[in-house]
N, C-alpha and C. Protein backbone atom coordinates (compact mmCIF):
# COMPACT_ATOMS: atom_id res chain seq x y z
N UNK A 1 11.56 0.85 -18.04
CA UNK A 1 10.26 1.38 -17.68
C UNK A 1 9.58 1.95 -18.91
N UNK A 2 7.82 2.11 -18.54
CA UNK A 2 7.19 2.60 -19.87
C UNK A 2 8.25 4.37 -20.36
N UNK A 3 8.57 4.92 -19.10
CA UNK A 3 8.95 6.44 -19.64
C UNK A 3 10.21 6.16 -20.29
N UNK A 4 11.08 5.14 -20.36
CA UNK A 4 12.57 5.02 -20.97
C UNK A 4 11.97 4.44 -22.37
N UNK A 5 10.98 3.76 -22.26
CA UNK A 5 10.74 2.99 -23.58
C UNK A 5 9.74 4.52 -24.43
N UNK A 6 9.53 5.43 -24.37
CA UNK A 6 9.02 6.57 -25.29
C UNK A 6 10.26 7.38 -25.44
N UNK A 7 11.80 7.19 -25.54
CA UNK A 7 12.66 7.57 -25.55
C UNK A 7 12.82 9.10 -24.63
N UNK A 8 12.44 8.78 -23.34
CA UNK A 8 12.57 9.56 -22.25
C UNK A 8 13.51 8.71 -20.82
N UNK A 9 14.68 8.71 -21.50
CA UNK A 9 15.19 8.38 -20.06
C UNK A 9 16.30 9.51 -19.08
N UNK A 10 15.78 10.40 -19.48
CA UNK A 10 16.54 11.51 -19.01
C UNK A 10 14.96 12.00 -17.08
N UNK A 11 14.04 11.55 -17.93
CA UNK A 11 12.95 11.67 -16.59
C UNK A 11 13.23 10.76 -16.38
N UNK A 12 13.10 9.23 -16.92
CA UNK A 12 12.96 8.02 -15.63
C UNK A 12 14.71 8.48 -14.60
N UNK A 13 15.66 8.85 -15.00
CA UNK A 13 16.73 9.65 -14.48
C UNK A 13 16.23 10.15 -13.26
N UNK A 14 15.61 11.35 -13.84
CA UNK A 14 15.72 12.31 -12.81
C UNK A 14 14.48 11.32 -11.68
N UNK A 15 13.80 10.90 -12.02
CA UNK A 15 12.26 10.33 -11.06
C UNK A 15 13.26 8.74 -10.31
N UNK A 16 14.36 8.13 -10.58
CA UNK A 16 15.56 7.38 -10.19
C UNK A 16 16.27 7.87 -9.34
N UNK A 17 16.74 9.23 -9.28
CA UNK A 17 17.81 10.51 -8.51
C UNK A 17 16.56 10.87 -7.43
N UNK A 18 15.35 11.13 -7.57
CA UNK A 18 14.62 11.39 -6.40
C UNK A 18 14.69 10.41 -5.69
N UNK A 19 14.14 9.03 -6.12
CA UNK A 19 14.14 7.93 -5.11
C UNK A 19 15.38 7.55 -4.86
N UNK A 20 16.60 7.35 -5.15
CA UNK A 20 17.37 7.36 -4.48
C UNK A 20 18.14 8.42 -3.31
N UNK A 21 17.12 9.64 -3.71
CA UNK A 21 18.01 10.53 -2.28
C UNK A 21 17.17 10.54 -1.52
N UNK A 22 15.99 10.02 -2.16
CA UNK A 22 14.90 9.93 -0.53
C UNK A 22 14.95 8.69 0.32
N UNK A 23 15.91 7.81 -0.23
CA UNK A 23 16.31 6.50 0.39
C UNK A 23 17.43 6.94 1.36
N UNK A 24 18.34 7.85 0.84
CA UNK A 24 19.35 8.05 1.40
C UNK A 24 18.73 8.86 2.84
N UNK A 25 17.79 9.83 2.90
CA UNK A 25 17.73 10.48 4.01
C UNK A 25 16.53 9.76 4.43
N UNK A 26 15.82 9.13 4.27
CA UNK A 26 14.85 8.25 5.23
C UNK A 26 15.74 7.12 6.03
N UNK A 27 16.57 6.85 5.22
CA UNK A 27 17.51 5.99 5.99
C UNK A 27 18.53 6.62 7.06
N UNK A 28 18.51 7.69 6.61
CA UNK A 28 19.30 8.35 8.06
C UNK A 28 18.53 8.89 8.91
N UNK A 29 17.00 9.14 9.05
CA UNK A 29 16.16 9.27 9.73
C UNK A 29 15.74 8.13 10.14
N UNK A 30 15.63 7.50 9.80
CA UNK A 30 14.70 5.49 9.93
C UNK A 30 16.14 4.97 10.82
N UNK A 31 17.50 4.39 10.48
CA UNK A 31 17.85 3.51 10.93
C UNK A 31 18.37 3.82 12.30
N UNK A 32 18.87 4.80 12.58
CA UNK A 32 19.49 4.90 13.86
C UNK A 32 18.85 4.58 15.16
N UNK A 33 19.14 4.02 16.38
CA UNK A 33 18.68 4.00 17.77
C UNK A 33 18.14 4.87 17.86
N UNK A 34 17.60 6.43 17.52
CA UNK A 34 17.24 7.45 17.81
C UNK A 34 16.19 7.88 17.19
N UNK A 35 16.60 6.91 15.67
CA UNK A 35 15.55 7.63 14.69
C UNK A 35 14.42 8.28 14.72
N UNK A 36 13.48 8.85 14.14
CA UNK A 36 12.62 9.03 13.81
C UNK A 36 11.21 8.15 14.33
N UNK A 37 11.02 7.34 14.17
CA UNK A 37 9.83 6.08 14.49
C UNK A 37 10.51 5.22 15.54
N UNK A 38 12.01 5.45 16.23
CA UNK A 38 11.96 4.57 17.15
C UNK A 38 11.15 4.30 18.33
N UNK A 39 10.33 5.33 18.24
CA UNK A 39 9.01 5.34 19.73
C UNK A 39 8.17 4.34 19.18
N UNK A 40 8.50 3.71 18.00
CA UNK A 40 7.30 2.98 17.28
C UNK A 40 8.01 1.74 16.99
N UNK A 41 9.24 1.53 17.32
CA UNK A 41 9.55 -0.01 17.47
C UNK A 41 10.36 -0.16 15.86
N UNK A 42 10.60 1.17 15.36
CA UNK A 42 10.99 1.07 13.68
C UNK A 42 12.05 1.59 13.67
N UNK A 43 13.68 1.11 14.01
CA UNK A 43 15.08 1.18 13.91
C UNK A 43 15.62 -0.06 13.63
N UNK A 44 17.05 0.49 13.03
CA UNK A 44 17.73 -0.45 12.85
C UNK A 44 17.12 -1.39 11.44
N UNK A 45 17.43 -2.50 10.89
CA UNK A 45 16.79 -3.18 9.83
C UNK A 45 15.71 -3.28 9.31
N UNK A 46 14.59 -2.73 10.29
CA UNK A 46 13.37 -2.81 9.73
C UNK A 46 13.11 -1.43 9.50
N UNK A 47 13.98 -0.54 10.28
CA UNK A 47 13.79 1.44 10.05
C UNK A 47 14.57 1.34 8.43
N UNK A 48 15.41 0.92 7.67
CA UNK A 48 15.86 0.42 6.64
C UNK A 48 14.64 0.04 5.67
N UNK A 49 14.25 -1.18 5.87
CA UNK A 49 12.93 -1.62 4.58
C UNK A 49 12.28 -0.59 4.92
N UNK A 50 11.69 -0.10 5.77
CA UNK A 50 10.43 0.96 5.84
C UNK A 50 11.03 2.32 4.74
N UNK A 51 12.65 2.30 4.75
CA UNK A 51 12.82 3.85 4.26
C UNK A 51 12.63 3.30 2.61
N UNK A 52 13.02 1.81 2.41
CA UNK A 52 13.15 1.39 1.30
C UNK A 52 11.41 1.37 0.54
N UNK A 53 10.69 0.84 1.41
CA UNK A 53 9.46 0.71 0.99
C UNK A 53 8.54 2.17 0.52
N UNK A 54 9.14 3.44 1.30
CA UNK A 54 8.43 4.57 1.37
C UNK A 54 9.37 5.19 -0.16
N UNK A 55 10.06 4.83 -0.34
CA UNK A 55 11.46 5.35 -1.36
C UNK A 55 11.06 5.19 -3.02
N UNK A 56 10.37 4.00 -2.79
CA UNK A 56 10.31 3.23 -3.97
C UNK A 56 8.70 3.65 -4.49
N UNK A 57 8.08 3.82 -2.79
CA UNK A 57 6.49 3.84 -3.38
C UNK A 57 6.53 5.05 -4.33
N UNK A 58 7.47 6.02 -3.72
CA UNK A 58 7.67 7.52 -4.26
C UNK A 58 8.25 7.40 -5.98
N UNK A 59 8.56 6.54 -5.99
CA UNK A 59 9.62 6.43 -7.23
C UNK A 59 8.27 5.88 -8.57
N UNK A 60 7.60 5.03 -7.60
CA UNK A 60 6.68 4.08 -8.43
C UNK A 60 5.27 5.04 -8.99
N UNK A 61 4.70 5.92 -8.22
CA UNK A 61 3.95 6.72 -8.12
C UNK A 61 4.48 7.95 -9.42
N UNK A 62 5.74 8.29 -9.19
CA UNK A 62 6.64 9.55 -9.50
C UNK A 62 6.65 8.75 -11.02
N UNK A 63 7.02 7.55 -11.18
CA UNK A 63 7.03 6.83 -12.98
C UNK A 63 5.80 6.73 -13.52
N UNK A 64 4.60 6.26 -12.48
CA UNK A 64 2.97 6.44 -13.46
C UNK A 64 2.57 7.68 -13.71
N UNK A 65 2.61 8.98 -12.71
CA UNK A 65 2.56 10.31 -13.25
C UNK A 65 3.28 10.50 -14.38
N UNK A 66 4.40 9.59 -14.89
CA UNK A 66 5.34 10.51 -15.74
C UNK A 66 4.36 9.57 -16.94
N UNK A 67 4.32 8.53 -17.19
CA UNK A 67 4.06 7.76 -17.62
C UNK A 67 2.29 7.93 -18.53
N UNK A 68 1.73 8.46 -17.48
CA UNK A 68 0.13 9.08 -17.35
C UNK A 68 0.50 10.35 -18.67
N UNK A 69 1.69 11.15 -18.13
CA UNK A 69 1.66 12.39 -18.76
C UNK A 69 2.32 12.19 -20.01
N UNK A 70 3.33 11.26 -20.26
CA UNK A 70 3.59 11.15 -21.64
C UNK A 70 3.14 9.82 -22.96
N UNK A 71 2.31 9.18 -22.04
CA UNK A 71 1.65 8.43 -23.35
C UNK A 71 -0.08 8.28 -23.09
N UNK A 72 -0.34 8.95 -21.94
CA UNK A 72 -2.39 8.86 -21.86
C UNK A 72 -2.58 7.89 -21.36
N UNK A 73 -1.68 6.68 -21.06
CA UNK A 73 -1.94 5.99 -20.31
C UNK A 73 -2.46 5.59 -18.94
N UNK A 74 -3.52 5.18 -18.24
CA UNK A 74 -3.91 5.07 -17.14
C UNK A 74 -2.95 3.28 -16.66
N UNK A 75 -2.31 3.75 -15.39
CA UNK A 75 -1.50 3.05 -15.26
C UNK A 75 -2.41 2.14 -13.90
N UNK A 76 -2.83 2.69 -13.26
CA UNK A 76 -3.54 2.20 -12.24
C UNK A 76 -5.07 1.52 -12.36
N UNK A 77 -5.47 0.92 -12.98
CA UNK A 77 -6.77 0.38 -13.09
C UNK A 77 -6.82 -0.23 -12.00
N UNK A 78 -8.11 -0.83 -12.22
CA UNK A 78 -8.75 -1.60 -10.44
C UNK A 78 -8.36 -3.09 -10.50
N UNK A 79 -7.57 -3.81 -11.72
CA UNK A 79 -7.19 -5.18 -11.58
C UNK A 79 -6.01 -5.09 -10.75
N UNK A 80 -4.99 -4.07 -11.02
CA UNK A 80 -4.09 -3.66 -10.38
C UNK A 80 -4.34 -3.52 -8.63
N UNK A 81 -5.23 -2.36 -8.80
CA UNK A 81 -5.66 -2.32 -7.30
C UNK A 81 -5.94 -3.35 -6.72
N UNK A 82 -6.85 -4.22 -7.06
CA UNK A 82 -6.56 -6.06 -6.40
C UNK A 82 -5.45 -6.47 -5.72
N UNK A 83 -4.76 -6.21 -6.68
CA UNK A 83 -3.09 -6.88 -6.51
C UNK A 83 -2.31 -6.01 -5.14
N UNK A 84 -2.68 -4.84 -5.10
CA UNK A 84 -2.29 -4.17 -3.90
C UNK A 84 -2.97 -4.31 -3.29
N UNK A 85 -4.20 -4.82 -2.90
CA UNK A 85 -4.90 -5.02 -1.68
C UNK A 85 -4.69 -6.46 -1.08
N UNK A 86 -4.51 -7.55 -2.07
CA UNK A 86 -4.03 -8.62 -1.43
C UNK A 86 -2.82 -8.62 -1.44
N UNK A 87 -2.18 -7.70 -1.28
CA UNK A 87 -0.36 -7.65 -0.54
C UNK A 87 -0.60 -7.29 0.73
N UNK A 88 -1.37 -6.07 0.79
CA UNK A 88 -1.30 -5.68 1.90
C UNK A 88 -2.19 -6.34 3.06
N UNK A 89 -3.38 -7.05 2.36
CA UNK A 89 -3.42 -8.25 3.36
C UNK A 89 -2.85 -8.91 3.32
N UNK A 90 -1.87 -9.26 2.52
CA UNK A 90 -0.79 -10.73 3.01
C UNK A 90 0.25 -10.15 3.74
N UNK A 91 0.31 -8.98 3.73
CA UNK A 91 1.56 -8.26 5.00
C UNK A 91 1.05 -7.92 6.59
N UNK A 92 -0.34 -7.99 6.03
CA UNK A 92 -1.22 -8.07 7.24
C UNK A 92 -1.24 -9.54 8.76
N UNK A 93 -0.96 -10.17 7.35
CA UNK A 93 -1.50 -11.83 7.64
C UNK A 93 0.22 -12.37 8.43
N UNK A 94 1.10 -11.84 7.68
CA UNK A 94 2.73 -12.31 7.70
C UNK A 94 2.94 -11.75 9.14
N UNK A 95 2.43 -10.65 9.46
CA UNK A 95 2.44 -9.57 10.73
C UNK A 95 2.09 -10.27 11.75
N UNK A 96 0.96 -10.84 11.05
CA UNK A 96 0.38 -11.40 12.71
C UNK A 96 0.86 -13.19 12.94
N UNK A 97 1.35 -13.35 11.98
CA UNK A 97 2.20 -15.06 11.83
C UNK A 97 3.21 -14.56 12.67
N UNK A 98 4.20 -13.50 12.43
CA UNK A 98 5.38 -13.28 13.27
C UNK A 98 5.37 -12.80 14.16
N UNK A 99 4.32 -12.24 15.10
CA UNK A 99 4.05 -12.02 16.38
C UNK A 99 3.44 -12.91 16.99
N UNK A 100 2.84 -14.37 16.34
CA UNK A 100 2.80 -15.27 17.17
C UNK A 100 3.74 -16.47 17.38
N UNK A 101 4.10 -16.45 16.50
CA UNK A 101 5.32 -17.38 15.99
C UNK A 101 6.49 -16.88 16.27
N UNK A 102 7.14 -18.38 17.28
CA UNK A 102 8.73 -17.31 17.37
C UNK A 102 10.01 -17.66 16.08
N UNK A 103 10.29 -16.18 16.42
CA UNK A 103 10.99 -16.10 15.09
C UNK A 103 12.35 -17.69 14.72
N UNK A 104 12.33 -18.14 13.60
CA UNK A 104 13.32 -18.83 13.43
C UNK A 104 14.65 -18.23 12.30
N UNK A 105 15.96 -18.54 12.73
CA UNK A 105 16.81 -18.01 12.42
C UNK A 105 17.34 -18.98 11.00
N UNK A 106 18.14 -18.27 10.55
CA UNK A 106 18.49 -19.09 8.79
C UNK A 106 19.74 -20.15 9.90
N UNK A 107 19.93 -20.56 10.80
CA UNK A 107 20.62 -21.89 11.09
C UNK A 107 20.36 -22.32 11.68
N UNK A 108 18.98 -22.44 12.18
CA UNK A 108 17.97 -23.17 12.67
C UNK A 108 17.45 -24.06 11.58
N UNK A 109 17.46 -23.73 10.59
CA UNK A 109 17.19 -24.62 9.19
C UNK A 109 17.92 -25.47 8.67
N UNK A 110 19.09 -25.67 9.30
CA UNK A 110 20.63 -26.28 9.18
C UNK A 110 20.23 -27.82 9.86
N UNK A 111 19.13 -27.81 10.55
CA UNK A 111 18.54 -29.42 10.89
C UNK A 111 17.98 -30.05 9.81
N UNK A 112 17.37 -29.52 9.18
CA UNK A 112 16.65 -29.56 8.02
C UNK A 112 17.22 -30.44 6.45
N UNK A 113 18.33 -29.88 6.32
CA UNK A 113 18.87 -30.08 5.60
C UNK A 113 19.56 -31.54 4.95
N UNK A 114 19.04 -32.16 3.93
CA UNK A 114 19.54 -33.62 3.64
C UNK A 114 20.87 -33.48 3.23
N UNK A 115 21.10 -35.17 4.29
CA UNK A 115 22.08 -35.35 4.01
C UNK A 115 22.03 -36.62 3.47
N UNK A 116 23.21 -37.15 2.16
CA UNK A 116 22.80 -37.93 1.49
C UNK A 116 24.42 -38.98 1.55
């Protein structure tokens, strides 16, 4: 990362040790039958990516602040912002493909496959 490459890897460390313990307890809030968001349909594997996705945003955010503060760098410009807006419409778009589409399983693809 930019903060390891200004010979600071003692922060990308510590901003690494946050996102990983906030993975650890979103995931014990997120995955269980009980969790947290299970009124919202978010346990089990997908209560998992969600803790992963919220974990990382923290981590990613937590490295441009550090990043901002030790070289003046503006890490976020608006070409960037593009790039996050057409993710999140393409997660938009993937959302509504897999609620109309029924799901296919990885050996369902096992028809597929040449045989020679």
């Amino acid at each position: 990362s930019l903060v390891s490459g200004v010979n600071r890897p003692g922060v990308a460390a510590k901003i690494g040790f946050v996102m990983c313990t906030t993975n650890i307890v979103l995931n014990y809030l997120f995955i269980p039958k009980w969790g947290l968001l299970s009124s919202f349909g978010i346990n089990g594997p997908t209560g998992a990516a969600f803790a992963t996705v919220l974990s990382t945003t923290i981590g990613l955010i937590g490295l441009c602040l550090a990043a901002k503060k030790l070289t003046g760098i503006k890490l976020l410009q608006k070409y960037i912002l593009h790039h996050i807006l057409a993710g999140v419409v393409m997660a938009g778009v993937l959302y509504y493909i897999r609620l109309s589409v029924s799901t296919i399983y990885w050996y369902h693809l096992i028809a597929f496959y040449p045989i020679r």
